[in-house]
Protein backbone atom coordinates (compact mmCIF):
# COMPACT_ATOMS: atom_id res chain seq x y z
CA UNK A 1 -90.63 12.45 -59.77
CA UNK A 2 -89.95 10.54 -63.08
CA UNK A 3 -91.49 7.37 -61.86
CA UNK A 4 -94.49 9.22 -60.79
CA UNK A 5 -94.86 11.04 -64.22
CA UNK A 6 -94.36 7.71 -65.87
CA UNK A 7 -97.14 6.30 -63.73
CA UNK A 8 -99.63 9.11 -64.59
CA UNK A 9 -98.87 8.69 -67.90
CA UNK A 10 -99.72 4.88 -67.61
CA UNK A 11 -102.90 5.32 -65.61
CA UNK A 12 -104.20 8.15 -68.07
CA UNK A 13 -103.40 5.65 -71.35
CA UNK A 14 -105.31 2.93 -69.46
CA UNK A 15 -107.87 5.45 -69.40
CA UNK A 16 -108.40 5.95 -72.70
CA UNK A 17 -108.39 2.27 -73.61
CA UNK A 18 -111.27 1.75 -71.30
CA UNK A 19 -113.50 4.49 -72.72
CA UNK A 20 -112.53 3.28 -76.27
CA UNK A 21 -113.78 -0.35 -75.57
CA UNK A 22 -117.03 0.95 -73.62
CA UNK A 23 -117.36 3.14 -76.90
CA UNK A 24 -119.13 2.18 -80.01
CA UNK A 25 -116.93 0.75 -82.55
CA UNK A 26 -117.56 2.98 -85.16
CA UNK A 27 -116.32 5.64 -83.73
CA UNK A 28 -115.69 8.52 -85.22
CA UNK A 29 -111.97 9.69 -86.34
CA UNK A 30 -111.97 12.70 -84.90
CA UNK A 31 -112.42 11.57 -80.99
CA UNK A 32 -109.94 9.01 -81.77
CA UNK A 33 -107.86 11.79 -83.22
CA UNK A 34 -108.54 14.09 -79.82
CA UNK A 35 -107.83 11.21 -77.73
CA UNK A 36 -104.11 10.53 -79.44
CA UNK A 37 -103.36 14.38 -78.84
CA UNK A 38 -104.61 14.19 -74.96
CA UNK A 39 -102.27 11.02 -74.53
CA UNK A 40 -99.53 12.99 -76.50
CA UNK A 41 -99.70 15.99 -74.32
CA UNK A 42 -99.62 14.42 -71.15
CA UNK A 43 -96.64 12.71 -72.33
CA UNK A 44 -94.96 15.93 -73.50
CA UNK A 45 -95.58 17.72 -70.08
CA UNK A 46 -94.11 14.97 -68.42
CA UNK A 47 -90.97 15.62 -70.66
CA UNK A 48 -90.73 18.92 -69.76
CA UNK A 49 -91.10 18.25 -65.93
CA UNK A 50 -88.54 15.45 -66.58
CA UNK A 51 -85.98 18.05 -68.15
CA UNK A 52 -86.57 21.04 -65.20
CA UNK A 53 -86.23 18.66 -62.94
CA UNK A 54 -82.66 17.81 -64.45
CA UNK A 55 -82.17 21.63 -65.12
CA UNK A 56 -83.06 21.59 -61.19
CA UNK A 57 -80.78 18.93 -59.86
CA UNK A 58 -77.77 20.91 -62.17
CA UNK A 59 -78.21 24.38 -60.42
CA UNK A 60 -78.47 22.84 -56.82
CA UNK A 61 -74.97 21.42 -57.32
CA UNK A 62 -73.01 22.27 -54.41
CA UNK A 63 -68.91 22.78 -54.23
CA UNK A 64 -66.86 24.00 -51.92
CA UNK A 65 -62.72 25.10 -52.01
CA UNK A 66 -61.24 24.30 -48.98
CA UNK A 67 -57.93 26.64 -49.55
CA UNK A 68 -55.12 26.20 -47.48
CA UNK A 69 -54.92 29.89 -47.06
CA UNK A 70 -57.66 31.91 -47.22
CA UNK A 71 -56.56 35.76 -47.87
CA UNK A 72 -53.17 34.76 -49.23
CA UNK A 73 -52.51 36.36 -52.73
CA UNK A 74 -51.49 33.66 -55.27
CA UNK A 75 -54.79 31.52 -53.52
CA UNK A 76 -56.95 34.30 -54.02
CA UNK A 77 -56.28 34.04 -57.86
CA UNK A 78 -57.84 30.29 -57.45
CA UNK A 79 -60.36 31.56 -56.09
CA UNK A 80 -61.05 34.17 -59.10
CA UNK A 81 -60.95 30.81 -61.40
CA UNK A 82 -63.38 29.35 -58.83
CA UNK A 83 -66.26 31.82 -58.92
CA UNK A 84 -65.75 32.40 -62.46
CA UNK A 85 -66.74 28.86 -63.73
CA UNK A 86 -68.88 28.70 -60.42
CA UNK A 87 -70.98 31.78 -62.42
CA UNK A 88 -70.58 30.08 -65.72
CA UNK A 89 -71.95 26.77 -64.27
CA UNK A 90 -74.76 28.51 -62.89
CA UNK A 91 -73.93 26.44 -59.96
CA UNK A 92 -73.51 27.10 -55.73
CA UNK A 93 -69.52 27.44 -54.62
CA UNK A 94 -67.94 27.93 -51.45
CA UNK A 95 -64.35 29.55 -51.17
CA UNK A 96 -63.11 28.78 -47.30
CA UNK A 97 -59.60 28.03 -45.23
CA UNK A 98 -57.69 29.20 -42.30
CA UNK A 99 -56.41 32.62 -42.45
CA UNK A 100 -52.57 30.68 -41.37
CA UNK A 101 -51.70 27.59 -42.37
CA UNK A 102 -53.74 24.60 -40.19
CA UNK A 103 -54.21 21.35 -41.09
CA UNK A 104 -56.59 20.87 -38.30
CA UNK A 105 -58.66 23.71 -39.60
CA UNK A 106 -58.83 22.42 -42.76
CA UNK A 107 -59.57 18.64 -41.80
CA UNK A 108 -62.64 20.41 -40.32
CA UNK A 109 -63.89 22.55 -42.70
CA UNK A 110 -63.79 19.39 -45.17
CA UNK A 111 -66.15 17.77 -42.30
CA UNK A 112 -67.91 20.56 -42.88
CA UNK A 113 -68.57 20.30 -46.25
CA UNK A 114 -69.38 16.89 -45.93
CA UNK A 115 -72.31 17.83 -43.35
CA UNK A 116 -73.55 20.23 -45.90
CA UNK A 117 -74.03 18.15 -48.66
CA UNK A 118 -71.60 19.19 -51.34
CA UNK A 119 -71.10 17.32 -53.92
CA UNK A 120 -68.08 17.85 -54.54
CA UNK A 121 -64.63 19.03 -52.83
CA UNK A 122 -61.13 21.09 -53.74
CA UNK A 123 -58.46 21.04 -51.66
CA UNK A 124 -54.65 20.82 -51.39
CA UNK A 125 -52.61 18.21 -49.58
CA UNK A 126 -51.99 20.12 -46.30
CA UNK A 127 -55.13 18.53 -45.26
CA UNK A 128 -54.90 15.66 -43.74
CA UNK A 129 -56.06 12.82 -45.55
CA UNK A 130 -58.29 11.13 -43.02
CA UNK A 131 -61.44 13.46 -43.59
CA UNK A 132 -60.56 13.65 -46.74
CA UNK A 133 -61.55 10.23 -47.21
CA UNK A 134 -64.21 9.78 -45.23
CA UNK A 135 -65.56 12.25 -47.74
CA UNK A 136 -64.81 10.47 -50.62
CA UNK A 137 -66.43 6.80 -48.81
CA UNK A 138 -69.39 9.83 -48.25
CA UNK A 139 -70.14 10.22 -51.72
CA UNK A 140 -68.68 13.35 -52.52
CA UNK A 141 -66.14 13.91 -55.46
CA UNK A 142 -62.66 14.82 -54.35
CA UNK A 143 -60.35 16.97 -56.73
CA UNK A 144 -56.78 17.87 -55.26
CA UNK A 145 -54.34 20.86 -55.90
CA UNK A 146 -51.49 22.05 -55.76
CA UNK A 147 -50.12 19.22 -53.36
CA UNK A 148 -51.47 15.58 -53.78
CA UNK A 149 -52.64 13.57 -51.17
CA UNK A 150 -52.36 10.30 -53.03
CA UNK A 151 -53.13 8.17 -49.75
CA UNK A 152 -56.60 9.07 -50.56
CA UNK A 153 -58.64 6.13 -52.63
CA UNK A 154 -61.40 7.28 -55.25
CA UNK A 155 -60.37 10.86 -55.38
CA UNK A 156 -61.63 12.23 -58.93
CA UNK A 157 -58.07 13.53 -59.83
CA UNK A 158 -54.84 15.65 -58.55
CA UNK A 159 -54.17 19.10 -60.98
CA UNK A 160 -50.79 20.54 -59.64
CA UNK A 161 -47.34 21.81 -60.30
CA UNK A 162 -44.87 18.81 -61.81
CA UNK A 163 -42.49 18.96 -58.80
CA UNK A 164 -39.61 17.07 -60.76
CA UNK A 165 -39.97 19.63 -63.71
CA UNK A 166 -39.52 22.52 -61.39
CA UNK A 167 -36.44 21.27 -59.69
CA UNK A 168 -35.27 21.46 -63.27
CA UNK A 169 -36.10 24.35 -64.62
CA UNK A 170 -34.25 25.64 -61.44
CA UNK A 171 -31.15 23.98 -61.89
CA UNK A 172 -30.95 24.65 -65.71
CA UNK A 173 -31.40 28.34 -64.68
CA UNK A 174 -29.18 28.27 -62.09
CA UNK A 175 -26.61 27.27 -64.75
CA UNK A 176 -27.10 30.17 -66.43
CA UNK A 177 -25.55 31.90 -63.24
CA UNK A 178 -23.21 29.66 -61.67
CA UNK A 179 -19.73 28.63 -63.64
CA UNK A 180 -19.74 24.77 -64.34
CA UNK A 181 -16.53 24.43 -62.33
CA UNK A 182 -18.18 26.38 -59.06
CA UNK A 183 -19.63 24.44 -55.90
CA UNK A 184 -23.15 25.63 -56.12
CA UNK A 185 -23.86 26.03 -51.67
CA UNK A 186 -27.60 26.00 -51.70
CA UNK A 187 -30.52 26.73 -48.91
CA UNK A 188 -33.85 25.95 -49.21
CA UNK A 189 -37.20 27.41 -47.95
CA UNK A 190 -40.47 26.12 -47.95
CA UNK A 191 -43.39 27.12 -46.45
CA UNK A 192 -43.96 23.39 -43.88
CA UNK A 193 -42.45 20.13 -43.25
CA UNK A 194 -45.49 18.49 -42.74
CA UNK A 195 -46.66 17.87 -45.65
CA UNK A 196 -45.61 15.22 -48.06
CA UNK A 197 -45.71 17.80 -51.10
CA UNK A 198 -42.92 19.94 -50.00
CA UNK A 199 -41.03 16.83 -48.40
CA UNK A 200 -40.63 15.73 -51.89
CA UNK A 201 -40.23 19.08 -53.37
CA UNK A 202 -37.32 19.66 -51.26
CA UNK A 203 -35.86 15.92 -52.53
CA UNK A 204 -36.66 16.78 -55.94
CA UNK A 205 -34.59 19.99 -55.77
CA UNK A 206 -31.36 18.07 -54.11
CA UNK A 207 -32.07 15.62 -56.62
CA UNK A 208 -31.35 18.19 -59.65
CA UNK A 209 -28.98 20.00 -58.23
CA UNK A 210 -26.43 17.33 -56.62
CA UNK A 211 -25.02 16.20 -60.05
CA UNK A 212 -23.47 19.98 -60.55
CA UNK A 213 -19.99 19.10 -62.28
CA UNK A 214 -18.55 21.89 -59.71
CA UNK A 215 -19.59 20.15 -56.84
CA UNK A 216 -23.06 20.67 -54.55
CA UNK A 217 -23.61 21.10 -50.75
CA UNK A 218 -27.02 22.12 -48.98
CA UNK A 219 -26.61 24.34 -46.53
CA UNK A 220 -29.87 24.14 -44.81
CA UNK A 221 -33.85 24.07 -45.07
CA UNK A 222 -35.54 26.93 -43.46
CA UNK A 223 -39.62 26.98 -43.08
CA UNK A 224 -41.82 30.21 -43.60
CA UNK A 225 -45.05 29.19 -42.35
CA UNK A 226 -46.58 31.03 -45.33
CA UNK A 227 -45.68 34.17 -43.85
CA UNK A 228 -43.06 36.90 -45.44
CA UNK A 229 -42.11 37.76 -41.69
CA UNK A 230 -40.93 34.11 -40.59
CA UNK A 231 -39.49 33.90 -44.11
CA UNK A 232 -37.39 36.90 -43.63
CA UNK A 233 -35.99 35.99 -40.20
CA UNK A 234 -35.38 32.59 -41.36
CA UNK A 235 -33.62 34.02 -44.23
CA UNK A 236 -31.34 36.07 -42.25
CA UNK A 237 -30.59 33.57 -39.70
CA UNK A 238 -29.35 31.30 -43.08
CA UNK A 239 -27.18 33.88 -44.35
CA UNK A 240 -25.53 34.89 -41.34
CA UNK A 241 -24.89 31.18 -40.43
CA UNK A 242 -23.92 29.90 -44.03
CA UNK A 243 -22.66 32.63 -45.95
CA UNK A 244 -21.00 30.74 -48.39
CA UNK A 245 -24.87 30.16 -49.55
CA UNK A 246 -24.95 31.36 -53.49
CA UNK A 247 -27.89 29.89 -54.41
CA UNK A 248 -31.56 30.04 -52.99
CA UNK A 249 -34.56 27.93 -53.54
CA UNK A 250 -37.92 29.59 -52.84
CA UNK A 251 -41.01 26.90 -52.72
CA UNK A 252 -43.82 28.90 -51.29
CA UNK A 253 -44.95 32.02 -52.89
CA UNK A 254 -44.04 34.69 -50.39
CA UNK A 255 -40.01 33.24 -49.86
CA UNK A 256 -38.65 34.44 -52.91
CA UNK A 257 -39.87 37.87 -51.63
CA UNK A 258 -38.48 36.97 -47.82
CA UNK A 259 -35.47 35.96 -49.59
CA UNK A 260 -34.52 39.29 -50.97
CA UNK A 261 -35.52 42.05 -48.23
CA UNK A 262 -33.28 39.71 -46.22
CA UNK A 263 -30.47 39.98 -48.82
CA UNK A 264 -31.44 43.78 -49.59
CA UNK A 265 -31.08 44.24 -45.97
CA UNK A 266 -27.37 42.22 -45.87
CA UNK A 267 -26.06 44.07 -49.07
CA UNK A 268 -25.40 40.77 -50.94
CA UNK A 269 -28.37 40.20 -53.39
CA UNK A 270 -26.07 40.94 -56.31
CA UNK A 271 -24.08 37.41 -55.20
CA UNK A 272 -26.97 35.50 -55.21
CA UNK A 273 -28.78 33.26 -57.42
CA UNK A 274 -32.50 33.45 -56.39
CA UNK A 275 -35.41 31.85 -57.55
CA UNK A 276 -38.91 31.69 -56.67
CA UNK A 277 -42.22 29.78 -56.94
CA UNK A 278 -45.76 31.22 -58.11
CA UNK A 279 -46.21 34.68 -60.48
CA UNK A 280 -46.97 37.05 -57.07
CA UNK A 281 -47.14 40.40 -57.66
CA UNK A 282 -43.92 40.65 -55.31
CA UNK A 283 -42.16 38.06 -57.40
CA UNK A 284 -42.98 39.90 -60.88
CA UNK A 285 -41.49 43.00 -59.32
CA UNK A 286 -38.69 41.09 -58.09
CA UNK A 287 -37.99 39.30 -61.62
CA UNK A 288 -38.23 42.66 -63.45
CA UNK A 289 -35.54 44.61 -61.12
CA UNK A 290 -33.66 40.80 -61.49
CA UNK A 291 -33.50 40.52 -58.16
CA UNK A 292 -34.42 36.88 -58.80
CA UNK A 293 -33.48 35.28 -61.48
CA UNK A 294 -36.96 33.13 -62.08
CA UNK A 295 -40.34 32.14 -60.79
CA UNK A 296 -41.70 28.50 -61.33
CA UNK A 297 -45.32 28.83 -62.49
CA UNK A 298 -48.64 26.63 -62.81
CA UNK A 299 -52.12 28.24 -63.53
CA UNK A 300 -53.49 29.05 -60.19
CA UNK A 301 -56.50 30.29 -62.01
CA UNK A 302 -57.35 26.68 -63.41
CA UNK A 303 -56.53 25.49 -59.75
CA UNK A 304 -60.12 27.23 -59.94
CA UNK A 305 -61.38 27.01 -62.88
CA UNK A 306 -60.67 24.34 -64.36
CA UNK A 307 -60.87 22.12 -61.29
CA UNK A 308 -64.51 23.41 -61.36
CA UNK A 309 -65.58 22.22 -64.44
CA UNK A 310 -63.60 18.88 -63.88
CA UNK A 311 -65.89 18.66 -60.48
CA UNK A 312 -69.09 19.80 -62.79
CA UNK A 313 -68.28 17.44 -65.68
CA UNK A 314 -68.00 14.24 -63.50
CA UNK A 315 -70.67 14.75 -61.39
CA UNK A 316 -73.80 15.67 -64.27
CA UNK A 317 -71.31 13.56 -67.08
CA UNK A 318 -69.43 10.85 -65.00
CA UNK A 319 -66.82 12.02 -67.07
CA UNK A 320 -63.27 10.78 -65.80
CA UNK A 321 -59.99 12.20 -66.44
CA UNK A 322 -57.25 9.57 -68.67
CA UNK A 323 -55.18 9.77 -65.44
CA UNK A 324 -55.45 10.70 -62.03
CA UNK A 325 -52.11 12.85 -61.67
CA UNK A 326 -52.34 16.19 -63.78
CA UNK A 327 -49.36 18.48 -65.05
CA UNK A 328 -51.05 22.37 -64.22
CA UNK A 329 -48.82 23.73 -66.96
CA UNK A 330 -44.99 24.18 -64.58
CA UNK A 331 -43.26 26.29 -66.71
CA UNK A 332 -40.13 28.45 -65.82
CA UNK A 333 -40.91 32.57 -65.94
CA UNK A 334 -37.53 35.00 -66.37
CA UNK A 335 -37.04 38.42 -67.41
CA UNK A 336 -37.28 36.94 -71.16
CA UNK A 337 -40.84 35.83 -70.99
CA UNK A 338 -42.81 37.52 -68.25
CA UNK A 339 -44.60 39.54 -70.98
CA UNK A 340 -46.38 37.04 -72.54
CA UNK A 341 -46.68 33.70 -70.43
CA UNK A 342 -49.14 34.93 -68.62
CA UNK A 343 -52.46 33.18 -71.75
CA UNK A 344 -50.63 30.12 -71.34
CA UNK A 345 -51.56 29.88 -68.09
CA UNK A 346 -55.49 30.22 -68.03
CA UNK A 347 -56.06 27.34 -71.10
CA UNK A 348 -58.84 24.80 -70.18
CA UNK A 349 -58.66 21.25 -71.07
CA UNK A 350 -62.17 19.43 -70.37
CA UNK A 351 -62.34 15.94 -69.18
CA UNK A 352 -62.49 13.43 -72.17
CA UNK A 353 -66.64 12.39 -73.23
């Protein structure tokens, strides 16, 4: 479209030169005068075309969220931060994912996207990183959450929970709780084991937790599928098997909540150390009754929002972020600070110009 517009421009300039030269030369100042103004408002219409073309290219920009769950609660608050900036943006967004967890499902529905034409791409490291590169060597912008899949060459960036900073928080909690010169017995639940992100989670968490000065032992690692049934049977069959377990370690949002009906239903909550992952509604319940004793937190929202405008800003900027791993904010909620954490949590920080 430019190049055209730049050609009519040319041709109509060309034009004008020819009927000046057939033209007397004594011309009067006024036709020379009208024959600037023609040449300037061809020129200015082509401007305008130019910039509602750009406008144009800007509001056909096409994303789409492939979620790892689609319905589940602490996604669907991604997806708030999604739509939101995909409103702001004035831009076309796509929230989809398997109802259970599937990497297969979402390896296709990133094929999908692909086949659609989007531009660009969210998703969390439970897909498999094949399509997700073939979408990347497609052309399309790749943004990761939650879970990295760093495997993947020429993704934009990865915006997610600082893994080593959560096991942590945990463990400095858990201190809290636990008397320096007691074995902390620990058990573990995550919501799959195949995935790299809770592989390393689960390291991460033995990692903190194995220099206790009272001694450390882990019991077991248990797997909830993302679903508060499988959590809770899981949790049982721990607790009746190891009941020397005094502290639990909840990394997927619905375990913390598994965790405790179990316990409720055992009578022994009150001699356990709990602690979840993600600011559920279940979990905020649980932390205010102090059933658990803390959540680990990142903005979920900006896994939305903020990895919208990131999308947005590289694709009509080519702006980049300084690195390509991202800290979403992991910060340790309790009884103390549930109140008022919850601002910290929804603060945007745009790419650099």
């Amino acid at each position: 479209m430019k190049k055209r517009l730049i050609a009519l421009t040319l041709c109509l300039t060309m034009a004008v030169s020819m009927l000046a030269g057939c033209s007397s030369s004594g011309k009067s100042e006024e036709s020379a005068s009208k024959e600037n103004n023609a040449a300037e408002d061809t020129q200015n219409t082509a401007d305008a075309d130019e910039s509602q073309k750009t406008e144009a290219d800007t509001e056909d920009i096409y994303l789409v969220y492939v979620s790892p769950l689609l319905s589940h609660p602490i996604w669907l608050v991604a997806k708030d931060g999604f739509d939101a900036a995909c409103a702001e943006l004035g831009i076309e967004g796509d929230w989809v994912g398997p109802q259970g967890l599937s990497a297969e499902e979402m390896a296709q529905l990133v094929d999908t996207a692909v086949a659609q034409k989007a531009d660009g791409i969210i998703t969390q490291g439970i897909c498999p990183a094949e399509p997700v590169q073939a979408a990347v060597d497609a052309g399309v912008t790749i943004l990761t959450v939650d879970s990295d899949i760093a495997s993947v060459e020429g993704r934009l960036a990865y915006l997610g929970k600082d893994i080593q900073r959560q096991a942590e928080l945990m463990y400095e909690e858990a201190c809290k709780y636990v008397a320096e010169d007691e074995k902390i017995v620990l058990s573990i639940q995550c919501a799959a084991l195949n995935s790299d992100f809770y592989v390393d989670s689960n390291n991460a968490v033995v990692a903190a937790f194995e220099n206790h000065p009272g001694g450390f032992e882990l019991a077991n690692i248990s797997v909830s599928n993302s679903d508060k049934a499988t959590g809770t049977n899981e949790w049982l069959n721990t607790f009746n098997t190891y009941p020397e377990v005094n502290v639990c370690v909840n990394l997927a949002a619905e375990a913390a909540s598994a965790c405790v009906t179990a316990s409720d239903e055992l009578g022994i909550t009150d001699e356990l150390t709990i602690f979840g992952v993600d600011d559920t509604d279940e979990n905020m319940d649980l932390l205010k009754d102090g059933k658990i004793k803390g959540t680990v937190v990142v903005s979920f929202w900006n896994y939305g929002y903020q990895a919208a405008y990131w999308l947005y800003q590289n694709i009509t900027e080519g702006r980049v972020p300084e690195q390509k791993i991202n800290d979403g904010g992991t910060m340790m909620v309790t009884k103390e600070n549930m109140d008022n954490y919850g601002e910290l949590l929804k603060v945007k920080v745009d790419l650099p110009e």
